[in-house]
Protein backbone atom coordinates (compact mmCIF):
# COMPACT_ATOMS: atom_id res chain seq x y z
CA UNK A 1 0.00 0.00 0.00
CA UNK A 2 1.27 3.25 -1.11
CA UNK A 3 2.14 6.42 1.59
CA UNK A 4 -1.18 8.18 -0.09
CA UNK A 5 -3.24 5.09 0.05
CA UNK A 6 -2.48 4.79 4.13
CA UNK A 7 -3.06 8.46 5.18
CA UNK A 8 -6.33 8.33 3.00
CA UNK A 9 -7.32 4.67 5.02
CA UNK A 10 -5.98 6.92 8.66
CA UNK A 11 -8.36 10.12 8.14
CA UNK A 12 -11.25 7.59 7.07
CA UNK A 13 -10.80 5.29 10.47
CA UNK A 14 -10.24 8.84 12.33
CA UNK A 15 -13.33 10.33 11.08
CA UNK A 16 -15.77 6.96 11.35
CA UNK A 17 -14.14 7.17 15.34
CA UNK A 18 -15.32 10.88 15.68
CA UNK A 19 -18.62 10.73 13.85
CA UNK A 20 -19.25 7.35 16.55
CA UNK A 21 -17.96 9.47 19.53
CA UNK A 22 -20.33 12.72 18.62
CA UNK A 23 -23.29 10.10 17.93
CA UNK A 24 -22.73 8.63 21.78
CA UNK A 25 -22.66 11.80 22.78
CA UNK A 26 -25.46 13.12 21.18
CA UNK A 27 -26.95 9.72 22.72
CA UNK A 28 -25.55 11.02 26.60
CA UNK A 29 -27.35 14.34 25.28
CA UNK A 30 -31.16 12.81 24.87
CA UNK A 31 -30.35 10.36 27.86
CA UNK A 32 -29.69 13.09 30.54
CA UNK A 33 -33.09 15.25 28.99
CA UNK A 34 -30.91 17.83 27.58
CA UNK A 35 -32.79 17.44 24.42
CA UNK A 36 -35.98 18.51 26.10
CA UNK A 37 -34.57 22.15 26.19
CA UNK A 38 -31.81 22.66 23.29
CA UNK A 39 -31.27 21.51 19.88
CA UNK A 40 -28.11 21.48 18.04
CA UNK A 41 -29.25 24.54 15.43
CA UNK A 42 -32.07 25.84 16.89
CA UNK A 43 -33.46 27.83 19.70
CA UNK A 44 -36.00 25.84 22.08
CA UNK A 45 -36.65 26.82 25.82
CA UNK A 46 -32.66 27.17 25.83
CA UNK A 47 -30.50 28.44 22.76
CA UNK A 48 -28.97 25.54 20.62
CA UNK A 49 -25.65 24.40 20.91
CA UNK A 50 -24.08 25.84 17.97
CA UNK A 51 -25.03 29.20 19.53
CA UNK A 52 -23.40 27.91 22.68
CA UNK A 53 -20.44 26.99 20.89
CA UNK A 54 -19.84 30.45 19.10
CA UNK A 55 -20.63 32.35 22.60
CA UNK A 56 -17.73 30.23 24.21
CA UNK A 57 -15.30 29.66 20.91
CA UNK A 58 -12.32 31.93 22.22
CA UNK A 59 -12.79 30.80 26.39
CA UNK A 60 -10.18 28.58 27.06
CA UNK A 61 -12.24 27.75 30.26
CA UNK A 62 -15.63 27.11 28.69
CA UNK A 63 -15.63 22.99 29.16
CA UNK A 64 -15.65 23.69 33.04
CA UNK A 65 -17.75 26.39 33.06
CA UNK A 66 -20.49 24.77 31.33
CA UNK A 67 -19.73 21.79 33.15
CA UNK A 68 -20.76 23.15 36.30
CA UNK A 69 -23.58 25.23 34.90
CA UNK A 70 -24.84 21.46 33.43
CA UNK A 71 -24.85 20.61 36.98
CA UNK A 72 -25.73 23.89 38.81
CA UNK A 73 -27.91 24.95 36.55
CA UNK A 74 -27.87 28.70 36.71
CA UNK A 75 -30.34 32.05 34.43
CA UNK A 76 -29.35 35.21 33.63
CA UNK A 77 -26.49 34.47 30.63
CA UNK A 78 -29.42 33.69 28.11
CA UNK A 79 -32.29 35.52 29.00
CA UNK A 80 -34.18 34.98 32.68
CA UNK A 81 -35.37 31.40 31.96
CA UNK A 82 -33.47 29.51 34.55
CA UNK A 83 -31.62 26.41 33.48
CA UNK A 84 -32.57 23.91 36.51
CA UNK A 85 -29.60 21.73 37.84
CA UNK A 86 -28.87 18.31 36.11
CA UNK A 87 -27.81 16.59 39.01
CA UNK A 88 -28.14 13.41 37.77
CA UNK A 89 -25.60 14.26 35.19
CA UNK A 90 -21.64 13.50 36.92
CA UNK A 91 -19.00 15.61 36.67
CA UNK A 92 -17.72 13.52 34.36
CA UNK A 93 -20.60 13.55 31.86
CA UNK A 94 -20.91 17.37 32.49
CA UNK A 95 -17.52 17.59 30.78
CA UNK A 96 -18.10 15.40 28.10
CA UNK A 97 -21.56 17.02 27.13
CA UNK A 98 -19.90 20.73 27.61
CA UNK A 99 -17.18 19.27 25.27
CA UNK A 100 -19.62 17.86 22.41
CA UNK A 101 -21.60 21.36 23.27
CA UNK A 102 -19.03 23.37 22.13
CA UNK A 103 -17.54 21.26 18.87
CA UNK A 104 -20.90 22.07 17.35
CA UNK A 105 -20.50 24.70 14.35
């Protein structure tokens, strides 16, 4: 196999991984209710999560601080409908939701 032939056969194993790994996490998504109140490119009782992601695109802290308001809940950043606490949700999950949160473009 040919040096063009294996980087081609890489990216298409890397990208069949990712796509897998943002469908779980979409899974985790509906699972812990998040559905119920975002969407991924639209505005429900919450904004989606692309809007999250452009809000949060240049903090280099955003994956805890959406972490803890997954679990904390919190109002005020996106209008005065409060976000309740997701305390179901570990800290654990709250980081990989905030993660898949803000890869959405």
């Amino acid at each position: 196999m040919n040096l063009q032939k294996s980087f081609c056969l890489i990216f298409a194993l890397i990208a069949i991984g990712a796509s897998s790994t943002s469908s779980a996490n979409a899974d985790l998504a509906k699972a812990k209710n998040c559905m119920a109140c975002h969407a991924i490119d639209k505005k429900l009782v919450g904004p989606s999560y692309k809007d999250v992601a452009a809000k949060y695109k240049d903090d280099k802290g955003a994956v805890d601080k959406l972490a803890g308001k997954i679990r904390a809940g919190g109002v005020g950043v996106w209008g005065q409908v409060p976000m309740p606490a997701n305390t179901q949700v570990s800290e654990a999950e709250a980081k990989t939701l905030a993660s898949w949160v803000l890869s959405q473009k």
